[in-house]
PDB file of N, CA and C in Angstrom:
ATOM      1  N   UNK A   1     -60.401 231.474 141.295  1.00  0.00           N
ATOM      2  CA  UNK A   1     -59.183 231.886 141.956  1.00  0.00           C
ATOM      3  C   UNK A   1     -59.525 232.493 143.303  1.00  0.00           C
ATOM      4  N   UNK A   2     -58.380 232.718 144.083  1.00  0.00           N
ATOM      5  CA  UNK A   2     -59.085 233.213 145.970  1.00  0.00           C
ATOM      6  C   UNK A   2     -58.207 234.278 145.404  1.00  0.00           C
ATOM      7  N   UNK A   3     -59.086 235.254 145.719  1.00  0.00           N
ATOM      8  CA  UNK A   3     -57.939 236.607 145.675  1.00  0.00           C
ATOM      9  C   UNK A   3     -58.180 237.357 147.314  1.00  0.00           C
ATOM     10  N   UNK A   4     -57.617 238.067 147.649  1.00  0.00           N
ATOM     11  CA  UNK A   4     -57.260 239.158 148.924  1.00  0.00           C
ATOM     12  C   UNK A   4     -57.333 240.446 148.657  1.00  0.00           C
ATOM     13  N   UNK A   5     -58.119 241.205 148.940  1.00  0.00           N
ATOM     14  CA  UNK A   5     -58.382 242.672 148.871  1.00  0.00           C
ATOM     15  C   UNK A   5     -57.202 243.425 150.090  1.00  0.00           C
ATOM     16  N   UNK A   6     -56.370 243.966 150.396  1.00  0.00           N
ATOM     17  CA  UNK A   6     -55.463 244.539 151.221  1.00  0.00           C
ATOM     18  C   UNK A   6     -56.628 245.589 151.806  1.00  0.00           C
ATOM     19  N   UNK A   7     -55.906 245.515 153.231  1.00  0.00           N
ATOM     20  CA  UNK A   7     -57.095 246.166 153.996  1.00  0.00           C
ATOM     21  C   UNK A   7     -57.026 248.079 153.615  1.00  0.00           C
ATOM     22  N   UNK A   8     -55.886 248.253 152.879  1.00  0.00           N
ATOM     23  CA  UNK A   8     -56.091 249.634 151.990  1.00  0.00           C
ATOM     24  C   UNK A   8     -57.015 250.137 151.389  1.00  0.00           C
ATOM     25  N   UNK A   9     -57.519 249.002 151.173  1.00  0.00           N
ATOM     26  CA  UNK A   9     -59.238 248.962 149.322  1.00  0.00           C
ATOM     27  C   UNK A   9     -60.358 248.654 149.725  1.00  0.00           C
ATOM     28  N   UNK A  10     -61.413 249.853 149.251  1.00  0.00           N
ATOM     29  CA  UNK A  10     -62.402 249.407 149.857  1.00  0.00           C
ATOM     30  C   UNK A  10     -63.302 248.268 149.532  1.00  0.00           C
ATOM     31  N   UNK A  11     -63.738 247.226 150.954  1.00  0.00           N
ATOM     32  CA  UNK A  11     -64.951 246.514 150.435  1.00  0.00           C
ATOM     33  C   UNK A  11     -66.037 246.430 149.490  1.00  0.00           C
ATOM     34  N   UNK A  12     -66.216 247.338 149.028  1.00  0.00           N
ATOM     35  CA  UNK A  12     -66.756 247.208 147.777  1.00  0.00           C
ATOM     36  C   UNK A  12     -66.400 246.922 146.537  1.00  0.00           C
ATOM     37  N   UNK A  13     -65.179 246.551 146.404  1.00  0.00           N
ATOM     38  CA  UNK A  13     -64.289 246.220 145.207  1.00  0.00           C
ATOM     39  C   UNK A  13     -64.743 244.874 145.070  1.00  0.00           C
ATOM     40  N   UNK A  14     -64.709 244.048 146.261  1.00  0.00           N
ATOM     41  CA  UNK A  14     -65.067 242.510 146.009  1.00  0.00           C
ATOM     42  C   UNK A  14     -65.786 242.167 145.055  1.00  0.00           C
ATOM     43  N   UNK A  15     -67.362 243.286 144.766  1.00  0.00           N
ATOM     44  CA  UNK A  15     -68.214 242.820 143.775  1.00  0.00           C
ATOM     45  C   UNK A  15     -67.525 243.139 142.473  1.00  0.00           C
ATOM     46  N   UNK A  16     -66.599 243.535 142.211  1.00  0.00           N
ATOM     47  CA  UNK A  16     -65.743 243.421 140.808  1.00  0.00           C
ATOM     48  C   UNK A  16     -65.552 242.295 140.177  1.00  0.00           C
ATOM     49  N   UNK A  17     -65.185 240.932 141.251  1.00  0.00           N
ATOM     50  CA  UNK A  17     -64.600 239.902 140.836  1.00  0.00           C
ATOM     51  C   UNK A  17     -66.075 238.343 141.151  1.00  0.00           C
ATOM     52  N   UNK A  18     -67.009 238.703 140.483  1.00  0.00           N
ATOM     53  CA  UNK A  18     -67.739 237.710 140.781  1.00  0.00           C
ATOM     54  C   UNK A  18     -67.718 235.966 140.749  1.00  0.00           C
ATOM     55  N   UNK A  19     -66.821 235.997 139.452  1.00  0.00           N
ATOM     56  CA  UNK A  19     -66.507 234.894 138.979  1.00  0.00           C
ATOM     57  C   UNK A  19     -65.368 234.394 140.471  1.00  0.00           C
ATOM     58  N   UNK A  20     -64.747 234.952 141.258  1.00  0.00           N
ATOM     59  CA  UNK A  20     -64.005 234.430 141.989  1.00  0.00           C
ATOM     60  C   UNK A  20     -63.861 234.600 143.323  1.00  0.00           C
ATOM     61  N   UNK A  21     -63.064 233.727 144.241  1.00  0.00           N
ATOM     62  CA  UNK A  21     -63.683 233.375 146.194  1.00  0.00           C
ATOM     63  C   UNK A  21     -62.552 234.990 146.346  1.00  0.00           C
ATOM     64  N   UNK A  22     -63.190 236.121 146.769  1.00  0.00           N
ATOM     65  CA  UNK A  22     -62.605 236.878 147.298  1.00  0.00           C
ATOM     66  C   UNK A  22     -62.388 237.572 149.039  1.00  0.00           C
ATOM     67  N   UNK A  23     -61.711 237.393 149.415  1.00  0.00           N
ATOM     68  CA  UNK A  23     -62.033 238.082 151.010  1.00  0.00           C
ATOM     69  C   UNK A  23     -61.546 239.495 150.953  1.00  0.00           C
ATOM     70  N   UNK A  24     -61.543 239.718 151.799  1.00  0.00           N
ATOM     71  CA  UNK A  24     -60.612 240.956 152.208  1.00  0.00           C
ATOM     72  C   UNK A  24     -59.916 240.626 153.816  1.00  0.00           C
ATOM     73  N   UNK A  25     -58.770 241.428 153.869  1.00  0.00           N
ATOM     74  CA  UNK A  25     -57.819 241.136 155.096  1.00  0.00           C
ATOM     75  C   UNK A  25     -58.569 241.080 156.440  1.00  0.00           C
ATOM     76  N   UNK A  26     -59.906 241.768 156.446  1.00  0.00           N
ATOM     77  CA  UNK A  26     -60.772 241.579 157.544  1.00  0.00           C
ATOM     78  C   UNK A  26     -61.523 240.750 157.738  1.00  0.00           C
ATOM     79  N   UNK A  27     -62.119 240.378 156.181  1.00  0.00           N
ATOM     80  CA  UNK A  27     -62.520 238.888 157.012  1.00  0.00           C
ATOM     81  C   UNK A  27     -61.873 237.822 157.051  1.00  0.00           C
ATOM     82  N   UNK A  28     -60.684 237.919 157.068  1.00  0.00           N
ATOM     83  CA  UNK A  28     -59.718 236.468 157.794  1.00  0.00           C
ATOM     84  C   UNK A  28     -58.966 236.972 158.975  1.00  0.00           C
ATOM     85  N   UNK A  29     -59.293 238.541 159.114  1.00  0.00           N
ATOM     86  CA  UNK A  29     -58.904 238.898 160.773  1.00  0.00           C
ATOM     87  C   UNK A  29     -57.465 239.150 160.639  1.00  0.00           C
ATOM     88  N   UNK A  30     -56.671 239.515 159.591  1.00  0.00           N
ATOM     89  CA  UNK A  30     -55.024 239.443 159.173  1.00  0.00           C
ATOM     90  C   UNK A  30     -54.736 241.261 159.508  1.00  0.00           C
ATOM     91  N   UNK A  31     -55.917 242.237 159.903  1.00  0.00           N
ATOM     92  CA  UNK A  31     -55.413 243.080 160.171  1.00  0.00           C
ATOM     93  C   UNK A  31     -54.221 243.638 160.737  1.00  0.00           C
ATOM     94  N   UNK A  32     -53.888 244.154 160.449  1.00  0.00           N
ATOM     95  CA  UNK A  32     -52.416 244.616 161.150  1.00  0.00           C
ATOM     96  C   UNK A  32     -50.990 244.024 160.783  1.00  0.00           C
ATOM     97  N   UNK A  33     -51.388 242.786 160.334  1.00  0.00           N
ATOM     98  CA  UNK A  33     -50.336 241.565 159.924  1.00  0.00           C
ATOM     99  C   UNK A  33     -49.423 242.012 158.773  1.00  0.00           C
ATOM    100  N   UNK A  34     -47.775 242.144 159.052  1.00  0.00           N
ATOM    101  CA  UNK A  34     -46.953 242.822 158.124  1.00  0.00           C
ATOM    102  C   UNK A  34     -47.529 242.044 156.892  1.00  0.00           C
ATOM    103  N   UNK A  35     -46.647 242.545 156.014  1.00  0.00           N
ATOM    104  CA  UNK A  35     -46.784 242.499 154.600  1.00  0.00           C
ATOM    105  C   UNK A  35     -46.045 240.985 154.036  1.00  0.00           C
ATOM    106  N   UNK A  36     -44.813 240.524 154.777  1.00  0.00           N
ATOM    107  CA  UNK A  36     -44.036 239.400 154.669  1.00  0.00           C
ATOM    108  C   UNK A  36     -44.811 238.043 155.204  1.00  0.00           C
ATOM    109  N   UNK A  37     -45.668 238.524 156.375  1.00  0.00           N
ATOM    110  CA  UNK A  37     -46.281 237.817 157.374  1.00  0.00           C
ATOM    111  C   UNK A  37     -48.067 237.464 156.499  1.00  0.00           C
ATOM    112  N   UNK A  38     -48.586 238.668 155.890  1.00  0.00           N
ATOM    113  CA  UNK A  38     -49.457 238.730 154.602  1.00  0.00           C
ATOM    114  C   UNK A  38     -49.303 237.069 153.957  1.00  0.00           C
ATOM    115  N   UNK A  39     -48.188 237.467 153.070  1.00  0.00           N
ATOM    116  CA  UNK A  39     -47.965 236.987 151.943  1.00  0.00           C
ATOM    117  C   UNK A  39     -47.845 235.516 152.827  1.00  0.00           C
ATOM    118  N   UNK A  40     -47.101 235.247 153.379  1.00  0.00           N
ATOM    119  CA  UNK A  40     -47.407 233.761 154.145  1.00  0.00           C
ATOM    120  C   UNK A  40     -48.521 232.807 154.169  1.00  0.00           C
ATOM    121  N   UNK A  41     -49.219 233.972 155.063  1.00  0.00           N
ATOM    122  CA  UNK A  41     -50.622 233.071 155.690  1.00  0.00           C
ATOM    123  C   UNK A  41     -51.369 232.836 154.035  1.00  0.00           C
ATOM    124  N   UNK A  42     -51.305 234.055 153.053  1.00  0.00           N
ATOM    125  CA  UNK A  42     -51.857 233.552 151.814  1.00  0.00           C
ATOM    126  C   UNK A  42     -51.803 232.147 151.436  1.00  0.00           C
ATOM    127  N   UNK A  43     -49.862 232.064 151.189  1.00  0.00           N
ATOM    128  CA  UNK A  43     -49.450 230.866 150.930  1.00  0.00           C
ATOM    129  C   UNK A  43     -50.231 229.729 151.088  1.00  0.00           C
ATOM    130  N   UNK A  44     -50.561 229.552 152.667  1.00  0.00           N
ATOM    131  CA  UNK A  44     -50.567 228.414 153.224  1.00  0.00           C
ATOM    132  C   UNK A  44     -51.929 228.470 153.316  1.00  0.00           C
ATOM    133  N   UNK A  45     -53.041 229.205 153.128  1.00  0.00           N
ATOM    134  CA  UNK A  45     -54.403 229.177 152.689  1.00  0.00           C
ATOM    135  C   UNK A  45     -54.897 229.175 151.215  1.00  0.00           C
ATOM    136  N   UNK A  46     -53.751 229.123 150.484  1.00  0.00           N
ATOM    137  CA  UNK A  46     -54.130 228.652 148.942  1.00  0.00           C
ATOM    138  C   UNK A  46     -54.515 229.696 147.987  1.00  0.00           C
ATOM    139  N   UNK A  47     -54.371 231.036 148.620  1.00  0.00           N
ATOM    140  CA  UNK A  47     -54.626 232.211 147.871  1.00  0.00           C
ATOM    141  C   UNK A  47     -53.509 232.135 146.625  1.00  0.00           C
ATOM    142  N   UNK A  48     -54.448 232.936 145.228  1.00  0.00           N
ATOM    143  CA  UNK A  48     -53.807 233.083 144.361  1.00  0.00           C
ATOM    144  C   UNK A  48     -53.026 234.509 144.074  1.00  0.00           C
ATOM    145  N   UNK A  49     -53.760 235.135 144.629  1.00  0.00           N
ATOM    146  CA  UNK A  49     -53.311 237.336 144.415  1.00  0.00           C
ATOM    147  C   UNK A  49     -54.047 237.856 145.397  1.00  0.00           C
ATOM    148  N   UNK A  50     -52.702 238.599 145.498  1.00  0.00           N
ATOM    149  CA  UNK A  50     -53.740 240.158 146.416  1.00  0.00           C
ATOM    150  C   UNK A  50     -54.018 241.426 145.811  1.00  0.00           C
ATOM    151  N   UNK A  51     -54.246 241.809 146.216  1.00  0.00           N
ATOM    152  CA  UNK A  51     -55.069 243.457 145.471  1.00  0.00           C
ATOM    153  C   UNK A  51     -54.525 244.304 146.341  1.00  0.00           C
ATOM    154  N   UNK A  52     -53.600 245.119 145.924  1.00  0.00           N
ATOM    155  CA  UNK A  52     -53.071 246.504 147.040  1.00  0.00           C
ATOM    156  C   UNK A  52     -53.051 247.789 146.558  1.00  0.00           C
ATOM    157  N   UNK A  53     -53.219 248.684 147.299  1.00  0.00           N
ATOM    158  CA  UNK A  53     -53.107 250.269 146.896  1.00  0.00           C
ATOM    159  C   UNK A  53     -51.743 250.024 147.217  1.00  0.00           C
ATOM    160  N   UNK A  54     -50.941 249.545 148.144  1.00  0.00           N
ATOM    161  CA  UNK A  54     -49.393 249.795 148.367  1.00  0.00           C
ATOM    162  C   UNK A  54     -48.335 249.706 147.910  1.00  0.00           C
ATOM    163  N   UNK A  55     -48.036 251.348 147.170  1.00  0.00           N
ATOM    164  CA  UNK A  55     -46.947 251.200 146.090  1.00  0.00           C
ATOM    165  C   UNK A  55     -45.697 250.350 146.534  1.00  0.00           C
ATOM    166  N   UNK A  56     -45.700 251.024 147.953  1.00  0.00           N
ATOM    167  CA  UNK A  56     -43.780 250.428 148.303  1.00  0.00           C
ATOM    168  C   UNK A  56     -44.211 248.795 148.499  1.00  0.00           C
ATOM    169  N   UNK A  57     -45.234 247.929 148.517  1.00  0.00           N
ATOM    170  CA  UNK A  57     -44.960 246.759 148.573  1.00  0.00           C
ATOM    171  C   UNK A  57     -44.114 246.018 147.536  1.00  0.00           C
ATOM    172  N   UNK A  58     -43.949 246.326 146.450  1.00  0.00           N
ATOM    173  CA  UNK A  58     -42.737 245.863 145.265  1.00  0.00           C
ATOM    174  C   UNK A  58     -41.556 245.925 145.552  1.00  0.00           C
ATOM    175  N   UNK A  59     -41.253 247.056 146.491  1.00  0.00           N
ATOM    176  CA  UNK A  59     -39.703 247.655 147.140  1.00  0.00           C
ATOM    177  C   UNK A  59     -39.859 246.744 148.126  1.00  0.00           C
ATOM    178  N   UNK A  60     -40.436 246.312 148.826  1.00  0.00           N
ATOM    179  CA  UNK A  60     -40.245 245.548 150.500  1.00  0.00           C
ATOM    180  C   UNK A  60     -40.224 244.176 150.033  1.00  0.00           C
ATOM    181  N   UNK A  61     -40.602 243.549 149.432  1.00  0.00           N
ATOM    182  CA  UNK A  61     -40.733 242.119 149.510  1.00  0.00           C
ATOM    183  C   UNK A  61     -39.598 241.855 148.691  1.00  0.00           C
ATOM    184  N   UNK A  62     -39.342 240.264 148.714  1.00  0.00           N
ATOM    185  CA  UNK A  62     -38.613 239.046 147.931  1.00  0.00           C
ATOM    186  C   UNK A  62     -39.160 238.526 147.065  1.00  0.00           C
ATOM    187  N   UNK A  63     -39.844 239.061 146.257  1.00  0.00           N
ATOM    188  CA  UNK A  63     -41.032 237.812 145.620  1.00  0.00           C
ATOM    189  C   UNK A  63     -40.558 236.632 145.097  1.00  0.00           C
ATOM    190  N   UNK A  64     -39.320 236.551 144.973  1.00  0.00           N
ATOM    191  CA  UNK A  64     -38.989 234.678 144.416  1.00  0.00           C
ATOM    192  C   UNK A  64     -39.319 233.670 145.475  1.00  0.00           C
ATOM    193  N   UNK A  65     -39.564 234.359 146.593  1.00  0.00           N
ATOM    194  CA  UNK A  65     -40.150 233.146 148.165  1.00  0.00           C
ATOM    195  C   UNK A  65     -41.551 232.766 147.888  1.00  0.00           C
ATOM    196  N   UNK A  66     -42.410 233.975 147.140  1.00  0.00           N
ATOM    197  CA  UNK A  66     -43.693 233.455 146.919  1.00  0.00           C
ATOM    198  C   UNK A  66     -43.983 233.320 145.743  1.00  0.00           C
ATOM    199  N   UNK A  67     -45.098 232.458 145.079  1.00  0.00           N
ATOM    200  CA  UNK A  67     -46.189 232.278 143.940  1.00  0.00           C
ATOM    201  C   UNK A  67     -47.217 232.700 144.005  1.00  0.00           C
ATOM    202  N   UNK A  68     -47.334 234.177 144.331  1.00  0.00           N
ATOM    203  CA  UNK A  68     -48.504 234.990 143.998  1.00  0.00           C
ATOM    204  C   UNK A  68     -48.342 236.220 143.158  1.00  0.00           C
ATOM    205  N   UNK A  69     -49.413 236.243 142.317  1.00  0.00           N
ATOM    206  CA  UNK A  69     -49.172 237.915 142.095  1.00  0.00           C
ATOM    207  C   UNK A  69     -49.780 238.770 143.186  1.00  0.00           C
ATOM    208  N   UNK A  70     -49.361 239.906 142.981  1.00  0.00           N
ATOM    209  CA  UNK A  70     -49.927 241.019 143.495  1.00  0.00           C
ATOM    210  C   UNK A  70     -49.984 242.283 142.574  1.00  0.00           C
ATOM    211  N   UNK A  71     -51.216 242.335 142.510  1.00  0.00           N
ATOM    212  CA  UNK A  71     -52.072 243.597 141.875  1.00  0.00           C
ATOM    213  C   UNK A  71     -52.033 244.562 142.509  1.00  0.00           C
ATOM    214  N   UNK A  72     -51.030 245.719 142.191  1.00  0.00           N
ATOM    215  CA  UNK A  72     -50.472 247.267 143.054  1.00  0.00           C
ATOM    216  C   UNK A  72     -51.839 248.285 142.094  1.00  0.00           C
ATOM    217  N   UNK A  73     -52.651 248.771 142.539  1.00  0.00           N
ATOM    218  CA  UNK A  73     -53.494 249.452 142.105  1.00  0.00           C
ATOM    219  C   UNK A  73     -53.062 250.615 142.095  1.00  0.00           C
ATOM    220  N   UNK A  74     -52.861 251.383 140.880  1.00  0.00           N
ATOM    221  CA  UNK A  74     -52.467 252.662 141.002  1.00  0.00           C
ATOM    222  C   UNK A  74     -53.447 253.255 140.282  1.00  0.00           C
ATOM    223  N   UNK A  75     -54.240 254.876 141.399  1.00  0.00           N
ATOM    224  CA  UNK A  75     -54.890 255.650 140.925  1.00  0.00           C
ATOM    225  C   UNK A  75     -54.588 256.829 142.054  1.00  0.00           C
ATOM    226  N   UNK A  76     -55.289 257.631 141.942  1.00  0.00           N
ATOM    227  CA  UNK A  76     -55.248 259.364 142.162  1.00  0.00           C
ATOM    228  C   UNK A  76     -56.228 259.195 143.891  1.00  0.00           C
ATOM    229  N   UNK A  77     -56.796 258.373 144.049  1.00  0.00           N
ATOM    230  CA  UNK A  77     -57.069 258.204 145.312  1.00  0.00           C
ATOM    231  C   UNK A  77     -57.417 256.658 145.302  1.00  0.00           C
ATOM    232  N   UNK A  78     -57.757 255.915 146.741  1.00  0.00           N
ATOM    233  CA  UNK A  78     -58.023 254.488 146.966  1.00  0.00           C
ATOM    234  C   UNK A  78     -59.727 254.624 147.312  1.00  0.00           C
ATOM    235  N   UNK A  79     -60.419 255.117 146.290  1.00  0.00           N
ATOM    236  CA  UNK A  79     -61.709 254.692 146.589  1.00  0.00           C
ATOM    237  C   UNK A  79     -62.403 254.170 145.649  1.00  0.00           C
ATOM    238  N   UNK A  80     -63.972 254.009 146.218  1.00  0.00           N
ATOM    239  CA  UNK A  80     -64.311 252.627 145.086  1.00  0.00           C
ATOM    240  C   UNK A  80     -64.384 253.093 143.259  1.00  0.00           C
ATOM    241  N   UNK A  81     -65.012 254.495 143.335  1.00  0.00           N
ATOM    242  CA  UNK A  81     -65.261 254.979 142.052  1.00  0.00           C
ATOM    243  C   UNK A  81     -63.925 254.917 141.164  1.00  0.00           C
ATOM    244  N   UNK A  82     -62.914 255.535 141.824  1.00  0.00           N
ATOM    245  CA  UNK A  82     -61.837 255.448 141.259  1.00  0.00           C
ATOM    246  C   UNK A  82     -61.359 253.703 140.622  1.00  0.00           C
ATOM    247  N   UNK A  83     -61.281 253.256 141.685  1.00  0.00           N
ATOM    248  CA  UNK A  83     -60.579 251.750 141.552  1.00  0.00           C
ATOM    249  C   UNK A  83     -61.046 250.504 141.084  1.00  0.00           C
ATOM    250  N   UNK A  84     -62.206 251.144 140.843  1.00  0.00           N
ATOM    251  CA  UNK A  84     -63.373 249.808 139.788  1.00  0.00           C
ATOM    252  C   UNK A  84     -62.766 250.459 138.340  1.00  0.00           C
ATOM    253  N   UNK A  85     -62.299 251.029 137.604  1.00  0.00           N
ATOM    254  CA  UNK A  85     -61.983 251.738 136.729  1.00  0.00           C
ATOM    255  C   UNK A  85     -60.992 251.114 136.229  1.00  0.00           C
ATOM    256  N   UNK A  86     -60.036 250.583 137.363  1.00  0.00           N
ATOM    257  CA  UNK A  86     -58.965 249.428 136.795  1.00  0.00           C
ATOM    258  C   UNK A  86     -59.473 247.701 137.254  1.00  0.00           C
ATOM    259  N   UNK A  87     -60.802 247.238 137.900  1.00  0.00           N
ATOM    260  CA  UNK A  87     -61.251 246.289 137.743  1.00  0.00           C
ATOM    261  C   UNK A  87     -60.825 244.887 136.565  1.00  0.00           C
ATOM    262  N   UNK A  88     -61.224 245.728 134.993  1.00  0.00           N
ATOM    263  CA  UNK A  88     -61.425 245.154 134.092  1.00  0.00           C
ATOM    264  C   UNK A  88     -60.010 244.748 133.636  1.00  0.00           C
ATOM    265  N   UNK A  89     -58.988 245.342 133.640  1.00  0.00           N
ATOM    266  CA  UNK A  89     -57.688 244.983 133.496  1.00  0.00           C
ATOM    267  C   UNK A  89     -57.311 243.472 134.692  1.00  0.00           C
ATOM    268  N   UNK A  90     -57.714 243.728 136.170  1.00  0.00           N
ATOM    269  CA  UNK A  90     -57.403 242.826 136.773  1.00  0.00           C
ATOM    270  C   UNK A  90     -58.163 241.335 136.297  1.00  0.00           C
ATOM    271  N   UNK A  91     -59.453 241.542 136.055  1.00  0.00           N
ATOM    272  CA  UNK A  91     -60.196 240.469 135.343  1.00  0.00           C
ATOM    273  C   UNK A  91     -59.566 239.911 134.535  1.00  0.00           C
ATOM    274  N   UNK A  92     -58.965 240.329 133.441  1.00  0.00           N
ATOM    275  CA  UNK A  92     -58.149 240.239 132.196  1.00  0.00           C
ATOM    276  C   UNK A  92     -57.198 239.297 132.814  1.00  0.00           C
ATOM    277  N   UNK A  93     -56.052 240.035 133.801  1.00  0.00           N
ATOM    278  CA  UNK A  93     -55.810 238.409 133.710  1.00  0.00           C
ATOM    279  C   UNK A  93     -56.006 237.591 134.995  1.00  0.00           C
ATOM    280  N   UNK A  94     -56.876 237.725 135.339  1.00  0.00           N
ATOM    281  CA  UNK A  94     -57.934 236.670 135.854  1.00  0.00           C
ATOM    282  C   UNK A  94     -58.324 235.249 135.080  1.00  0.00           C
ATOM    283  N   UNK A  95     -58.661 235.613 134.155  1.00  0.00           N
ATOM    284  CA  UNK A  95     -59.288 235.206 132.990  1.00  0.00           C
ATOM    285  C   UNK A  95     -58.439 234.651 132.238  1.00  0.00           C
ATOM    286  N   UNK A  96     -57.130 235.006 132.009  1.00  0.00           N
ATOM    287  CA  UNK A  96     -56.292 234.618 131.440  1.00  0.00           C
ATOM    288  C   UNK A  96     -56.055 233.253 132.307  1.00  0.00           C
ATOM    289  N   UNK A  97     -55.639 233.302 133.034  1.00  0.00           N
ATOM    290  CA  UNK A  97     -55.228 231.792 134.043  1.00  0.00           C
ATOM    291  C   UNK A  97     -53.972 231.780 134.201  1.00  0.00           C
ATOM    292  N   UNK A  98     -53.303 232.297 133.485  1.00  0.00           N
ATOM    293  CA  UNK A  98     -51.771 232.162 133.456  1.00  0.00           C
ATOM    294  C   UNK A  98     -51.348 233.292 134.520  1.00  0.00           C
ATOM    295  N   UNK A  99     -51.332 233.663 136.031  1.00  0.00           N
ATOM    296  CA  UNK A  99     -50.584 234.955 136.572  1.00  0.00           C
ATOM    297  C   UNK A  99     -49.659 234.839 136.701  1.00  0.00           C
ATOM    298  N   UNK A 100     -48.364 236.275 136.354  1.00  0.00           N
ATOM    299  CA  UNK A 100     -47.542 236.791 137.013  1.00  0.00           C
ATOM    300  C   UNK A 100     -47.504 236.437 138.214  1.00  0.00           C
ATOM    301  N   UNK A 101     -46.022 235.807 138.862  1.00  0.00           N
ATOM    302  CA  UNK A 101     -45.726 236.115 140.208  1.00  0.00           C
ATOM    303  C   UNK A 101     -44.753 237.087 140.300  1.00  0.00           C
ATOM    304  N   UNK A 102     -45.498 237.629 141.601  1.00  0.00           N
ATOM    305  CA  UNK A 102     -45.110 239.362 141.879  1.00  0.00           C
ATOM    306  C   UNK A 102     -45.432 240.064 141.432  1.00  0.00           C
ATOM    307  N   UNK A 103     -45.192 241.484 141.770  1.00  0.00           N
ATOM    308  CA  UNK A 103     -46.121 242.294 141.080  1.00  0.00           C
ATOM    309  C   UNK A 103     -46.277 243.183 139.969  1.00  0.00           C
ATOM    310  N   UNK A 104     -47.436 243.674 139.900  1.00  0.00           N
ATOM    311  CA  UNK A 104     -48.103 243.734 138.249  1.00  0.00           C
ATOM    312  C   UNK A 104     -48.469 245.260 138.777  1.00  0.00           C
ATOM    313  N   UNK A 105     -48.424 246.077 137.541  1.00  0.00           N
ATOM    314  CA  UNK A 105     -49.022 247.619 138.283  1.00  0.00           C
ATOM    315  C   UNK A 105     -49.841 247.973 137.595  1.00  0.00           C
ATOM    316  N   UNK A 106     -50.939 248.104 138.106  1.00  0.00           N
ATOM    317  CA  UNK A 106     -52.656 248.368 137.136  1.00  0.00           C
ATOM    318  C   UNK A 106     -52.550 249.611 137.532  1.00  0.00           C
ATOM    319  N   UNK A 107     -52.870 250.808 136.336  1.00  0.00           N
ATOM    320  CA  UNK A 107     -53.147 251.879 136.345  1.00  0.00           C
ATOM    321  C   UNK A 107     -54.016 252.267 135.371  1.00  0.00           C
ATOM    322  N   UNK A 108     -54.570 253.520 135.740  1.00  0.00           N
ATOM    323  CA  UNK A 108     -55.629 253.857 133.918  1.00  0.00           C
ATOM    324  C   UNK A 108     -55.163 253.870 133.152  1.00  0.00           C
ATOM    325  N   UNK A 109     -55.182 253.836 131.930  1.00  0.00           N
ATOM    326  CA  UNK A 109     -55.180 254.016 130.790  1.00  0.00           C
ATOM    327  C   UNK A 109     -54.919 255.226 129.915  1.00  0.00           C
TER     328      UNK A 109
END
């Protein structure tokens, strides 16, 4: 699967998902690029999910325009120790094959 790290999360999350083509918003240079404008360029580059710390992205979007999920990471701060912690849930359904479109809210346990 191509997933998208939101430029919120740190680069080091990528090694979470080995089994799959991950970037982050910097290396396709999408910095700055709204959230509507995001979800687009995904589209049309074949991405399957993004990965966001950004709660209000569920409130801002349309999601019946797109076929992606998005993985809203919820924890107590956006860093790596914290947010590898909900990794294994995102794997899950990774792994599954079947994703949710729109979004999904990973939190601890």
């Amino acid at each position: 699967m191509r997933l998208l790290l939101d430029e919120n999360l740190p680069k080091r999350l990528k090694q979470d998902f080995p089994a799959h083509e991950i970037f982050t918003v910097r290396d396709k240079q999408w910095n700055g690029v709204t959230n509507g404008e995001l979800l687009k360029l995904m589209l049309a580059e074949g991405f399957n999910a993004l990965l966001t710390f950004d709660n209000n992205l569920q409130h801002q979007q349309n999601f019946t325009k797109y076929t992606l999920a998005v993985f809203v990471l919820n924890a107590p701060v956006n860093t790596y120790a914290e947010l590898t912690k909900l990794s294994s849930q995102i794997n899950a359904f990774l792994t599954a094959g079947n994703l949710p479109i729109g979004p999904v809210i990973i939190k601890t346990r």
